[in-house]
C-alpha atoms as a PDB file:
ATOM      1  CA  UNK A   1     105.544  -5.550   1.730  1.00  0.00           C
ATOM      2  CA  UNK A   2     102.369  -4.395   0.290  1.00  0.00           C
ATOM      3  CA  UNK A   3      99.468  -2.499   2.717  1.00  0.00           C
ATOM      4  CA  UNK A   4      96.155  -4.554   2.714  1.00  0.00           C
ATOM      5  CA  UNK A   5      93.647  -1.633   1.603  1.00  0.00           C
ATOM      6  CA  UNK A   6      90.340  -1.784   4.173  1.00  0.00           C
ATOM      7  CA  UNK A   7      87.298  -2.304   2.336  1.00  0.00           C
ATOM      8  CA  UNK A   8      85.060   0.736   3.877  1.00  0.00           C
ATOM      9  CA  UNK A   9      81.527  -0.701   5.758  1.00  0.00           C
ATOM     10  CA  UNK A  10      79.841   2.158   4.395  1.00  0.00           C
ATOM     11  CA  UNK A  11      77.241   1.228   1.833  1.00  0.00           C
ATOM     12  CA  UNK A  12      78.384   2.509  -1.783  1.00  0.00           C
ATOM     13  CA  UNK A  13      76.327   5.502  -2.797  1.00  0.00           C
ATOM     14  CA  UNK A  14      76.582   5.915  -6.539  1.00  0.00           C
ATOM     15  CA  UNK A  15      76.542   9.671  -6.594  1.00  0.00           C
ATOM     16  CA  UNK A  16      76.411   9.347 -10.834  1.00  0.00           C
ATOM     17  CA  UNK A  17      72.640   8.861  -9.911  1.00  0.00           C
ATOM     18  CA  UNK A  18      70.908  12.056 -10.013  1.00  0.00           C
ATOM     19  CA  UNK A  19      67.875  12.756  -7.340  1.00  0.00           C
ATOM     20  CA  UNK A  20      65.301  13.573 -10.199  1.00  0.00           C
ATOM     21  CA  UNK A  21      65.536   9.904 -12.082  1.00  0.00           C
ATOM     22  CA  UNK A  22      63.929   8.781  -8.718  1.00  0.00           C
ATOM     23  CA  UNK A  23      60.262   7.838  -8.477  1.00  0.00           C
ATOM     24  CA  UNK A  24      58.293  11.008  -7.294  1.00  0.00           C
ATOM     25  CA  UNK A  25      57.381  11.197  -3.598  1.00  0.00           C
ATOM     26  CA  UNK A  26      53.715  10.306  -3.178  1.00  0.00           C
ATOM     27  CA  UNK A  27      51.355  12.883  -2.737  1.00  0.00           C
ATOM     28  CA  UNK A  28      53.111  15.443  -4.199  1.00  0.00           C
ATOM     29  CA  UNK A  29      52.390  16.807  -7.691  1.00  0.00           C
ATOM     30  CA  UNK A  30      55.666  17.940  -9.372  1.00  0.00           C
ATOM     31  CA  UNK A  31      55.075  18.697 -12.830  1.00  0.00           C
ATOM     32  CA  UNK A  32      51.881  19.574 -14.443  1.00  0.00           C
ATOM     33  CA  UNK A  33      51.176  22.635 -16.774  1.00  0.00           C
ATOM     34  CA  UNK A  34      48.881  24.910 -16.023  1.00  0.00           C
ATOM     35  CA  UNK A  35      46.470  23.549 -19.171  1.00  0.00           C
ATOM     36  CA  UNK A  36      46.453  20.330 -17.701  1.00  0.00           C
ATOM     37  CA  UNK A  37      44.651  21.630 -14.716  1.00  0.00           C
ATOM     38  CA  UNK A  38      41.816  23.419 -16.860  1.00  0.00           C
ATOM     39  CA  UNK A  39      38.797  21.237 -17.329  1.00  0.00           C
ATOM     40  CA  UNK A  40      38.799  19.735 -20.651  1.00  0.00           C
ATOM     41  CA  UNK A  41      36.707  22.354 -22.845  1.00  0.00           C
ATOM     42  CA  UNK A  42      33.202  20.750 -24.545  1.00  0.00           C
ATOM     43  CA  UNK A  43      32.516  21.917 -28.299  1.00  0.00           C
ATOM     44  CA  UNK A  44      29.283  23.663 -28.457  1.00  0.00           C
ATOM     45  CA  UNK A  45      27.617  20.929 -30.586  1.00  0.00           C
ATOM     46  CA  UNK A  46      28.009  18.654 -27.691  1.00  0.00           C
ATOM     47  CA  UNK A  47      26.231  21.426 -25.845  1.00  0.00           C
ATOM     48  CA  UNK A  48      23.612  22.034 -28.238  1.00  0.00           C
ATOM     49  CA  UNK A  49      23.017  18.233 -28.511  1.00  0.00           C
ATOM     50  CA  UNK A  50      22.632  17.793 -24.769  1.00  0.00           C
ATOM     51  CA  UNK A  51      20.202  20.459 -24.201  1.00  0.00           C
ATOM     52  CA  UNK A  52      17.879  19.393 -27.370  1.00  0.00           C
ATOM     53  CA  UNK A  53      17.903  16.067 -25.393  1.00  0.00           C
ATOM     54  CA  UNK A  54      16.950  17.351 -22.291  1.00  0.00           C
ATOM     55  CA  UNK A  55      14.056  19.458 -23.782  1.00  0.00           C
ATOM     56  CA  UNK A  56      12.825  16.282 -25.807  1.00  0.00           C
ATOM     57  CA  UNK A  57      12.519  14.589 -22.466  1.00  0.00           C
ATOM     58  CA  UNK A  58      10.672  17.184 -20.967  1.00  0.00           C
ATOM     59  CA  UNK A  59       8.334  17.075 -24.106  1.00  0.00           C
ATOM     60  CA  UNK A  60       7.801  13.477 -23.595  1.00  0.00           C
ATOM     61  CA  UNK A  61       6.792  13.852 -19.884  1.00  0.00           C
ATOM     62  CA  UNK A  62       4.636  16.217 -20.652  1.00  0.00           C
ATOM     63  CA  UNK A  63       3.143  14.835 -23.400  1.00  0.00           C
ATOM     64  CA  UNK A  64       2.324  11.417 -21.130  1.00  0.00           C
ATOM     65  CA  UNK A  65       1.246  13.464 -18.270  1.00  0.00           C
ATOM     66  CA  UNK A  66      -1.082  15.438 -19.783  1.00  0.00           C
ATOM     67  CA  UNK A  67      -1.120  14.218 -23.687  1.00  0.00           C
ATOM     68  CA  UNK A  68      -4.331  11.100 -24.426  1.00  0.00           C
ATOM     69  CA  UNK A  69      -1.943   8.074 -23.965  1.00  0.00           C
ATOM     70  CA  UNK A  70      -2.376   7.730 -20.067  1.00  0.00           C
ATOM     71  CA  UNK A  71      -5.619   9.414 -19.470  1.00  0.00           C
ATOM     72  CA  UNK A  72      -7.743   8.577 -17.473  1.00  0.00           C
ATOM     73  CA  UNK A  73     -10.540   6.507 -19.419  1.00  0.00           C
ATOM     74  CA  UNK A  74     -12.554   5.049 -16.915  1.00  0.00           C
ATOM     75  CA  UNK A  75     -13.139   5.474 -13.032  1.00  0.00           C
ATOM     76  CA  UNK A  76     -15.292   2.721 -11.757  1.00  0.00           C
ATOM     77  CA  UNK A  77     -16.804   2.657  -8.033  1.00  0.00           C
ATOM     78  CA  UNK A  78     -17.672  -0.301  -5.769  1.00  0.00           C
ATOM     79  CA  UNK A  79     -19.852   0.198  -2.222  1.00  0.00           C
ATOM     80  CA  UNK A  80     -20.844   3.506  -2.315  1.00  0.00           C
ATOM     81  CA  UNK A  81     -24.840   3.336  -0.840  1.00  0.00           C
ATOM     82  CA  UNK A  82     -25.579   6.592   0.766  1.00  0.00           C
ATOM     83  CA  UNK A  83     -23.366   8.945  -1.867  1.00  0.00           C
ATOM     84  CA  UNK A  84     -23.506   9.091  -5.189  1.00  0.00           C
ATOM     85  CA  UNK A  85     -20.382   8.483  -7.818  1.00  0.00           C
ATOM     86  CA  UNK A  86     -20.177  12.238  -8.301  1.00  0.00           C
ATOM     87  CA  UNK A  87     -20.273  12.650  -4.613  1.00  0.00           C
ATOM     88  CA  UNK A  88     -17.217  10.103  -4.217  1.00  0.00           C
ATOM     89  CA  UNK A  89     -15.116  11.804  -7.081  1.00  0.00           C
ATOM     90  CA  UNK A  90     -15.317  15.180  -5.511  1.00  0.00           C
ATOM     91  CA  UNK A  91     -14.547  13.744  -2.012  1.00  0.00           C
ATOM     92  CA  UNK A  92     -11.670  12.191  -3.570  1.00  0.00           C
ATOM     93  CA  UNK A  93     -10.105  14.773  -5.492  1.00  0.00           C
ATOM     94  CA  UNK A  94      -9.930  12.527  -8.382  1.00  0.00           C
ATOM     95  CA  UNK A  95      -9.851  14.536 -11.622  1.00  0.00           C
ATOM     96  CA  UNK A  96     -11.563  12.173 -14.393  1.00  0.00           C
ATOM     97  CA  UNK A  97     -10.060  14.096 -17.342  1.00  0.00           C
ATOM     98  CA  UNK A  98      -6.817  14.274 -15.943  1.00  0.00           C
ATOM     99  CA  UNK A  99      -4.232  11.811 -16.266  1.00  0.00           C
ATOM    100  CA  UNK A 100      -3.761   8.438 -14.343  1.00  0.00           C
ATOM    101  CA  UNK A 101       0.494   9.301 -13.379  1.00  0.00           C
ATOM    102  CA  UNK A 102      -0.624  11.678 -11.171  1.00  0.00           C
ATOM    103  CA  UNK A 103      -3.577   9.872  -9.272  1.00  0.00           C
ATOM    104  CA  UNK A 104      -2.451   9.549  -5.702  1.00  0.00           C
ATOM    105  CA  UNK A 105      -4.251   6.643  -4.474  1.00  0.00           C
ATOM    106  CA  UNK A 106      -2.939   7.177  -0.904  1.00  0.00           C
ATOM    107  CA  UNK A 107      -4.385  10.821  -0.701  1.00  0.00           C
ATOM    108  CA  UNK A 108      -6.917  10.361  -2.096  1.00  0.00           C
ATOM    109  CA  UNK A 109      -8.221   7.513   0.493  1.00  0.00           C
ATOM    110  CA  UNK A 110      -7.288   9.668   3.564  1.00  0.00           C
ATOM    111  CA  UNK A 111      -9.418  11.746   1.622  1.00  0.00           C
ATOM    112  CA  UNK A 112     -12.537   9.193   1.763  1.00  0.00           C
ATOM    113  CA  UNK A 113     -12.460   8.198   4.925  1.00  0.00           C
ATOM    114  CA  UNK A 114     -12.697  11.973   6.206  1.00  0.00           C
ATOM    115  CA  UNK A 115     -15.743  11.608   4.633  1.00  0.00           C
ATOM    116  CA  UNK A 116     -18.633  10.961   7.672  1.00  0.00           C
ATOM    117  CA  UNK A 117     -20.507   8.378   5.459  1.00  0.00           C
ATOM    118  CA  UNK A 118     -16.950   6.104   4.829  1.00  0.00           C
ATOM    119  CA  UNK A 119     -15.565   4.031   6.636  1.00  0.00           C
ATOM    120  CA  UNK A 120     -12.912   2.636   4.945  1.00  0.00           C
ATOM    121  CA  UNK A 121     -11.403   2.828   0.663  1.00  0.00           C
ATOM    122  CA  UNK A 122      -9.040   2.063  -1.517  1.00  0.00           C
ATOM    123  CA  UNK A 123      -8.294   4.184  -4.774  1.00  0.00           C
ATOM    124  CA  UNK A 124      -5.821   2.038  -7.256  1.00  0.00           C
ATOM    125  CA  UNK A 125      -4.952   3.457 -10.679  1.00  0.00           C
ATOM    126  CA  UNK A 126      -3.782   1.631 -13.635  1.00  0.00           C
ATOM    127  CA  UNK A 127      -1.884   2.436 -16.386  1.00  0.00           C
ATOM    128  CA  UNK A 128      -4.200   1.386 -19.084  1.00  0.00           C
ATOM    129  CA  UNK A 129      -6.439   4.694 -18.175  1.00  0.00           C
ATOM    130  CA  UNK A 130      -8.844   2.890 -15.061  1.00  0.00           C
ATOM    131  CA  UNK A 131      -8.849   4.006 -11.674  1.00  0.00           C
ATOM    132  CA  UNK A 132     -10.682   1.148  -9.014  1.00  0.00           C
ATOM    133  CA  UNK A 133     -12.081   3.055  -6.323  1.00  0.00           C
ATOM    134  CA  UNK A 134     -13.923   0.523  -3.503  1.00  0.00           C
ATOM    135  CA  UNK A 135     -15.703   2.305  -0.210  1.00  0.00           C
ATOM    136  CA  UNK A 136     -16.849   0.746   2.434  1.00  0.00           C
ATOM    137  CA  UNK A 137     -19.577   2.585   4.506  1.00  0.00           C
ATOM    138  CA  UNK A 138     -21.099   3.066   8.085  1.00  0.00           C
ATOM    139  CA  UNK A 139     -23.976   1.343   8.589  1.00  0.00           C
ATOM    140  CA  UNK A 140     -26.731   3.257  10.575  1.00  0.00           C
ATOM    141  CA  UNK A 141     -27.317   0.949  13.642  1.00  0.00           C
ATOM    142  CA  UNK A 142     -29.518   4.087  15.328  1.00  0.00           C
ATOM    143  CA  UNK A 143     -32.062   6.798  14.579  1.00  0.00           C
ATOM    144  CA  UNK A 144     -31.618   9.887  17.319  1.00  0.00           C
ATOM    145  CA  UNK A 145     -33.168  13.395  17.709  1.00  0.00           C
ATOM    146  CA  UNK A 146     -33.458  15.699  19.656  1.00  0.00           C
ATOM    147  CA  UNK A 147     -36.454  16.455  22.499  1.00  0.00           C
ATOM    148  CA  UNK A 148     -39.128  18.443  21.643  1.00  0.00           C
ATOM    149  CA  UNK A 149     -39.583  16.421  18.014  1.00  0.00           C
ATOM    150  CA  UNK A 150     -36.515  17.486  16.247  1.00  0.00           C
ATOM    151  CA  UNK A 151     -35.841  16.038  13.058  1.00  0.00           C
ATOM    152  CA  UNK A 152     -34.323  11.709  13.054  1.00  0.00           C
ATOM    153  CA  UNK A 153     -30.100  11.249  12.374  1.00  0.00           C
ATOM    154  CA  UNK A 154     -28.826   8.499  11.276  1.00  0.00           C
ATOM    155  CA  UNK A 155     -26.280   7.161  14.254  1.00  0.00           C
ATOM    156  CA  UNK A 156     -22.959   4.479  13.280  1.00  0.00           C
ATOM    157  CA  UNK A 157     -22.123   2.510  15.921  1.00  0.00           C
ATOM    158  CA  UNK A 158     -19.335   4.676  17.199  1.00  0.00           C
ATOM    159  CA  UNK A 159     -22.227   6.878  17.738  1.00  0.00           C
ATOM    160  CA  UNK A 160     -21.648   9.572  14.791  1.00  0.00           C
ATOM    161  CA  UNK A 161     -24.277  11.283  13.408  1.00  0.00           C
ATOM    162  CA  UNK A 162     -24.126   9.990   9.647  1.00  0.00           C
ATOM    163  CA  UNK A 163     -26.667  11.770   8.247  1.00  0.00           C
ATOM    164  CA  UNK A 164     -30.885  12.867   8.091  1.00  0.00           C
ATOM    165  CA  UNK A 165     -32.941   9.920   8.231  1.00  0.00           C
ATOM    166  CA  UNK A 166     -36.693   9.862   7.039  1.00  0.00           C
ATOM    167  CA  UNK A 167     -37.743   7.224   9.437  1.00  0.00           C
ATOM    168  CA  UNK A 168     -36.268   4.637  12.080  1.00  0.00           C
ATOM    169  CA  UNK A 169     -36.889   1.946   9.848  1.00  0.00           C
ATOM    170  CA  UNK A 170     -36.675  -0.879  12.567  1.00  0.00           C
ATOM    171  CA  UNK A 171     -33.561   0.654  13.863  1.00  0.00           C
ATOM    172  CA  UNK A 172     -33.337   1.340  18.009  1.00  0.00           C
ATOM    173  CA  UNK A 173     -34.825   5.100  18.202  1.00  0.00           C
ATOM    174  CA  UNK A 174     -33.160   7.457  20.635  1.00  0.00           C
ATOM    175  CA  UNK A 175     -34.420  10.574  22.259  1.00  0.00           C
ATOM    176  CA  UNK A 176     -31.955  12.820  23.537  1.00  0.00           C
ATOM    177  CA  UNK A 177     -32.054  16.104  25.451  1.00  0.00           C
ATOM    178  CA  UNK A 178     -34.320  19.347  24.381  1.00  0.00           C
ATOM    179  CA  UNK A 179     -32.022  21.503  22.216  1.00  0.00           C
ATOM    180  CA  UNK A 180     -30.636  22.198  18.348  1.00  0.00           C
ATOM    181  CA  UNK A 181     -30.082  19.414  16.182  1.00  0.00           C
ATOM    182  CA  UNK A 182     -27.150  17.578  16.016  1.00  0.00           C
ATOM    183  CA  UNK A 183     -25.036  17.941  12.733  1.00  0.00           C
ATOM    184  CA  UNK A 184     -23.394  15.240  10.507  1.00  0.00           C
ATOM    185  CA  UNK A 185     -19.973  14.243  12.055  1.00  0.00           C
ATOM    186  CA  UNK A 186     -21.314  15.045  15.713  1.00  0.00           C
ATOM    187  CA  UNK A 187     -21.365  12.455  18.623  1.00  0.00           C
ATOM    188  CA  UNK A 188     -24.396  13.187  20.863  1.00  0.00           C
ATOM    189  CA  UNK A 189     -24.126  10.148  22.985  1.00  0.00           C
ATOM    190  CA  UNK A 190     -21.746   7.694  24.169  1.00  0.00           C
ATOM    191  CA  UNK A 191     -20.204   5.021  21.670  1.00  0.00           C
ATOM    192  CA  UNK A 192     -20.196   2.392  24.545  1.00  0.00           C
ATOM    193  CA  UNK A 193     -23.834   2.762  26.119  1.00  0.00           C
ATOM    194  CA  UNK A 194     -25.171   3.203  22.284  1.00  0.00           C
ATOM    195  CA  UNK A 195     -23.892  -0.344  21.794  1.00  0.00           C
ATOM    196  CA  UNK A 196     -25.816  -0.982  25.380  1.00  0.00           C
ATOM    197  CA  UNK A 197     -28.782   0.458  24.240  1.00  0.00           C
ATOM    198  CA  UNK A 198     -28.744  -1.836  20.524  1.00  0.00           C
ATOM    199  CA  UNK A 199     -28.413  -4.779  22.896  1.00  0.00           C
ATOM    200  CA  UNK A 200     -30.961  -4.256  25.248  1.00  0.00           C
ATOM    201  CA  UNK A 201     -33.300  -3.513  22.086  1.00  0.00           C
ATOM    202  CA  UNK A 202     -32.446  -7.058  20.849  1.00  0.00           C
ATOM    203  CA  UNK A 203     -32.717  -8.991  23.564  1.00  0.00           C
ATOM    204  CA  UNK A 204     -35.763  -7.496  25.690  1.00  0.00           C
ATOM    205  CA  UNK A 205     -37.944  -9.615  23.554  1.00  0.00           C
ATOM    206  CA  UNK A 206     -36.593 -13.211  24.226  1.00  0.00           C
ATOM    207  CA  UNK A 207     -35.854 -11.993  28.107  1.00  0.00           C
ATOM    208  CA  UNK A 208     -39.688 -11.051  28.764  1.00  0.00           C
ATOM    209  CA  UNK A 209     -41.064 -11.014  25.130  1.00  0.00           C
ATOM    210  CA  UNK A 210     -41.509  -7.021  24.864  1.00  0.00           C
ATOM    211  CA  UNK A 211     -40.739  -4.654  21.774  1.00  0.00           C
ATOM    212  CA  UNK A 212     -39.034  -1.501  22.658  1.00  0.00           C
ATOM    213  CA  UNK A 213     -40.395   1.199  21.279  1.00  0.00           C
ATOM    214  CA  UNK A 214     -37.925   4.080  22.042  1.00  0.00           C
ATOM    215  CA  UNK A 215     -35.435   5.186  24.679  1.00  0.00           C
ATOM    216  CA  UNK A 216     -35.395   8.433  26.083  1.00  0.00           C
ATOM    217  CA  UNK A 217     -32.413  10.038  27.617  1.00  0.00           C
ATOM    218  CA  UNK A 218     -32.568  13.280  29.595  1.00  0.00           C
ATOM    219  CA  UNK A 219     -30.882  16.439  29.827  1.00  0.00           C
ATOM    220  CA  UNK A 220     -29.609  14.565  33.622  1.00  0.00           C
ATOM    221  CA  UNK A 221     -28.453  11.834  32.010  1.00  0.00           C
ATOM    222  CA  UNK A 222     -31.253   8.879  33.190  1.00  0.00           C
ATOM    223  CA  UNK A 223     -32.523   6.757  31.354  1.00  0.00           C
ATOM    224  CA  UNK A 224     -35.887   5.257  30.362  1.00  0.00           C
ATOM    225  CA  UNK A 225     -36.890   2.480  28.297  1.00  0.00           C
ATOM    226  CA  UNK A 226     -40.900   2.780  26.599  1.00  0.00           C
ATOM    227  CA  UNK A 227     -42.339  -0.204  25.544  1.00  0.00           C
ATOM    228  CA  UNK A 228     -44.263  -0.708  22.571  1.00  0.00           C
ATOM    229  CA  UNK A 229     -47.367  -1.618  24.912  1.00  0.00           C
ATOM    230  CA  UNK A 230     -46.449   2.023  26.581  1.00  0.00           C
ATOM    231  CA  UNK A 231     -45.141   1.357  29.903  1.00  0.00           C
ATOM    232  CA  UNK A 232     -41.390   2.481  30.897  1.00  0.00           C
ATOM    233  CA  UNK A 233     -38.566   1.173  32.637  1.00  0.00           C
ATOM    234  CA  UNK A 234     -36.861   3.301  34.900  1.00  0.00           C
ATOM    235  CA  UNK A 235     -32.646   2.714  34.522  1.00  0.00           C
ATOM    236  CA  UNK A 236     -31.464   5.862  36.382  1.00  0.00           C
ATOM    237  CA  UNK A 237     -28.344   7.568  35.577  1.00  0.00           C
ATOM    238  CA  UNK A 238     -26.230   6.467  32.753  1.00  0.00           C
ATOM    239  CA  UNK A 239     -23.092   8.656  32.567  1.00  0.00           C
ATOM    240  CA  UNK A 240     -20.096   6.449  33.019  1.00  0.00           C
ATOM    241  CA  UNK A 241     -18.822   2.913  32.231  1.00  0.00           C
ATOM    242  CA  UNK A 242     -19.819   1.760  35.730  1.00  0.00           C
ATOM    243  CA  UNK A 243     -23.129   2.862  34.903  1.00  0.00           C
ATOM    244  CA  UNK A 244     -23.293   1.494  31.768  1.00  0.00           C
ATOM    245  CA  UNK A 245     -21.728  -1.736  33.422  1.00  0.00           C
ATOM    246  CA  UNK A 246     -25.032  -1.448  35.641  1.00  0.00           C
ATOM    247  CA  UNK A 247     -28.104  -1.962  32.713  1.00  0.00           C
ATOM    248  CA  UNK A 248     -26.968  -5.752  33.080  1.00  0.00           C
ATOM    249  CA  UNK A 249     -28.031  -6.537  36.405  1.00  0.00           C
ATOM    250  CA  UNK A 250     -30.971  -4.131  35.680  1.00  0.00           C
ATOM    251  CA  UNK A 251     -32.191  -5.806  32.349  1.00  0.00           C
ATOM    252  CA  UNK A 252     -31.636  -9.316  35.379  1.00  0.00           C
ATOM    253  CA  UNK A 253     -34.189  -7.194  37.459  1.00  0.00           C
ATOM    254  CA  UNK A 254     -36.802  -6.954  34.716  1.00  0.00           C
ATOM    255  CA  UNK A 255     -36.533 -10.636  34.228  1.00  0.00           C
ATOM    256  CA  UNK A 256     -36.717 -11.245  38.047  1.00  0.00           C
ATOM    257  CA  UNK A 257     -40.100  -9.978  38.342  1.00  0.00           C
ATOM    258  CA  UNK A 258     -41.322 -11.180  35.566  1.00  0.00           C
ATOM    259  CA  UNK A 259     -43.766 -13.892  37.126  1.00  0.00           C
ATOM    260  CA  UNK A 260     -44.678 -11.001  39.752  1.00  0.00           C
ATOM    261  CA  UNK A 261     -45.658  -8.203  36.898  1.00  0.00           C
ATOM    262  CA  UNK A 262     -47.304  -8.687  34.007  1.00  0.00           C
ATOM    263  CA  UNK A 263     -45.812  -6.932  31.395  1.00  0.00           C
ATOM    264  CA  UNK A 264     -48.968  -7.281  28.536  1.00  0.00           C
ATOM    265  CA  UNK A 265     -51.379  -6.192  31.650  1.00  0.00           C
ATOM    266  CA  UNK A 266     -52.653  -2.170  29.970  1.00  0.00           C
ATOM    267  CA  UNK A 267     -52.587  -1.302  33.839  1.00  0.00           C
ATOM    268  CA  UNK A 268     -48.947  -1.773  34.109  1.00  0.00           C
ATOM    269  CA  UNK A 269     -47.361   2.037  34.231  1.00  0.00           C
ATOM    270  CA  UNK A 270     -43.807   1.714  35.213  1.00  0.00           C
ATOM    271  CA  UNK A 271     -40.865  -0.163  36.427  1.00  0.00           C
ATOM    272  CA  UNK A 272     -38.650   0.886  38.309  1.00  0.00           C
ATOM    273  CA  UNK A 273     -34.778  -0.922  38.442  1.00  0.00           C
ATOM    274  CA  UNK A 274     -32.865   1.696  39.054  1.00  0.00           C
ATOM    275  CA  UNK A 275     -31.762  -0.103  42.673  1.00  0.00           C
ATOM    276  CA  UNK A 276     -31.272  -3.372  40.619  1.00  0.00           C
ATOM    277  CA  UNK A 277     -31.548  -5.296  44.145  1.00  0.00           C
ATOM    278  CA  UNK A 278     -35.395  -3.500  44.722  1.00  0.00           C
ATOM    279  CA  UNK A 279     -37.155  -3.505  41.596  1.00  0.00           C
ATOM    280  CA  UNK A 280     -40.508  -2.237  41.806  1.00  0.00           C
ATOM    281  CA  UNK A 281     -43.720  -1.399  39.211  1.00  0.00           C
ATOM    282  CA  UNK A 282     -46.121   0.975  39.104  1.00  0.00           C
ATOM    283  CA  UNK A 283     -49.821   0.661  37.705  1.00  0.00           C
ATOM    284  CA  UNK A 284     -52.258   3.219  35.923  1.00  0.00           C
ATOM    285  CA  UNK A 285     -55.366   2.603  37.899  1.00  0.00           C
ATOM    286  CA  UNK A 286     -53.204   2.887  41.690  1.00  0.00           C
ATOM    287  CA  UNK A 287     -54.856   6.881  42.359  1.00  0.00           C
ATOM    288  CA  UNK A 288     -58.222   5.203  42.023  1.00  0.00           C
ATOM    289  CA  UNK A 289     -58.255   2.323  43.362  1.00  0.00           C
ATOM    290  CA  UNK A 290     -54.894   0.975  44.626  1.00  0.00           C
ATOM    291  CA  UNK A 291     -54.405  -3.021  44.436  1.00  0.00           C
ATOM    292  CA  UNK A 292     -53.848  -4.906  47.645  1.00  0.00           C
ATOM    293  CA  UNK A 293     -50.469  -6.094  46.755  1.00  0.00           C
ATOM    294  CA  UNK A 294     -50.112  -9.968  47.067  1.00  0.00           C
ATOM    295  CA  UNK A 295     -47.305 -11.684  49.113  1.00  0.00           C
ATOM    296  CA  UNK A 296     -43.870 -11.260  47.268  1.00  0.00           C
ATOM    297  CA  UNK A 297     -44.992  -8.762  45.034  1.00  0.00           C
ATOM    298  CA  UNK A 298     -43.378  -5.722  44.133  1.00  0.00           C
ATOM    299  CA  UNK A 299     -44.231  -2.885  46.213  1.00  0.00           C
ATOM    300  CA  UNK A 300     -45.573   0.381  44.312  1.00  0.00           C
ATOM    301  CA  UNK A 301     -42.944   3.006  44.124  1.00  0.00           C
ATOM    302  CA  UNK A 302     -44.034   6.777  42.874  1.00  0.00           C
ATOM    303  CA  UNK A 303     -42.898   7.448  39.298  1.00  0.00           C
ATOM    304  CA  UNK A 304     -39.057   8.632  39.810  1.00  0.00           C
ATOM    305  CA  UNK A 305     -38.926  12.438  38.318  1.00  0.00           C
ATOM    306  CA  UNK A 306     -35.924  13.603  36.744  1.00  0.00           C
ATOM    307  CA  UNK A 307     -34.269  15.556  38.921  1.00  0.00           C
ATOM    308  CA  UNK A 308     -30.219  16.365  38.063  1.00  0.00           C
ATOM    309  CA  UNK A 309     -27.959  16.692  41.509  1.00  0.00           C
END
């Protein structure tokens, strides 16, 4: 009787097959020369070539940087008044002979507007040699000096002295304390009662049909208006916005009394609003002979004197 053999449950391992004819284990490097790890070696020509072509193109950038092909040719300049072209150029930094690739437009307009006279620009170059530079400038909307008949600035209406001015030329005239002169780029009043003072200059006419003539603001900081017929308004102090908030009801006041004072009378001296609710006027001929005041009238007041407290 012949034995049954047992077939074995063990998986059949073919031990013929060597360990090496297996795929590599990843991530591992198991043979590879030491040549192989050198990096491949370039023949000089290659090196000679590459560096001749990096010189050429440093050649040709120089040669359109600063070489006739993208000069500049032309710089042409829009809304300058109050400077001249050379003026601009220098303010700019813009170098006419130079070349147009290295024109920054953006510096050069932070430039400009640094400038007192500019208020706003634009500097564009273009590569066919032309640089477009456009300014827009401040437009003088005050003449001021200084007391004691100092010389007349130019004021924008953020109250920046722009420059000199050789007369008012219609514009609202503005005496300011005793002292040196303001320089260009200096703010010697406010920006917000400027603009009140500009109003008041345009509207006094139509509200009780008088020309102002000047205002005068002390070293105290009150304010008087003259009229072109030479009498003065009294405002008082004008130092903060409430203040400045305050020449409204006062310019009302002026109005108020209107039919009670006669503003074209030559007798008329003063007016007084700085109690907006009390207005009151003051004549020339009052130490001589002072008018019996009729019913409703304002009541004399004696001239207010600058006094600081």
């Amino acid at each position: 009787m012949k034995m049954r053999r047992r077939r074995s449950r063990l998986p059949v391992i073919n031990w013929r097959e060597r360990i090496d004819s297996s795929e590599p284990l990843k991530g591992q490097l198991w043979t590879r020369s030491e040549r192989a790890l050198k990096e491949p070696d370039v023949h000089w020509s290659r090196r000679a070539i590459a560096g001749g072509v990096a010189i050429l193109e440093c050649t040709l950038l120089a040669w359109l940087v600063f070489g006739p092909a993208l000069a500049v040719r032309s710089v042409h300049i829009t809304g300058a008044e109050h400077l001249t072209n050379a003026q601009v150029l220098s303010a700019a930094g813009l170098d006419p002979n130079g070349s147009v690739l290295v024109v920054d437009g953006l510096s050069d307009e932070q430039r400009l507007v640094a400038q007192t006279w500019i208020r706003a620009a634009t500097v564009q170059p273009s590569l066919d040699g032309s640089v477009q530079i456009q300014v827009s400038e401040w437009q003088p909307v005050a003449a001021y000096h200084a007391g004691g008949g100092g010389k007349l600035f130019l004021l924008s209406d953020q109250a920046v002295v722009l420059g000199p001015a050789v007369s008012a030329g219609g514009l609202t005239t503005i005496q300011g304390p005793g002292g040196a002169d303001p320089r260009a780029g200096d703010r010697p009043l406010d920006a917000d009662l400027l603009v009140a003072l500009v109003n008041i200059q345009r509207l006094l006419p139509t509200l009780i049909g008088q020309q102002v003539a000047t205002f005068v603001l002390d070293s105290c900081g009150d304010l008087t208006l003259v009229s072109t017929r030479g009498w003065k308004a009294y405002f008082g102090r004008v130092l903060t916005p409430e203040e400045f908030a305050s020449l409204r009801d006062k310019m009302a006041a002026l109005k108020a009394i209107e039919g009670k004072v006669n503003y074209n009378s030559a007798d008329l001296d003063y007016v007084n609003v700085m109690n907006a609710s009390e207005p009151a006027a003051g004549f020339k001929s009052k130490e001589t002979s002072p008018p019996s005041p009729s019913p409703g009238a304002p009541q004399p007041s004696p001239s207010p004197v600058p006094t600081c407290k």
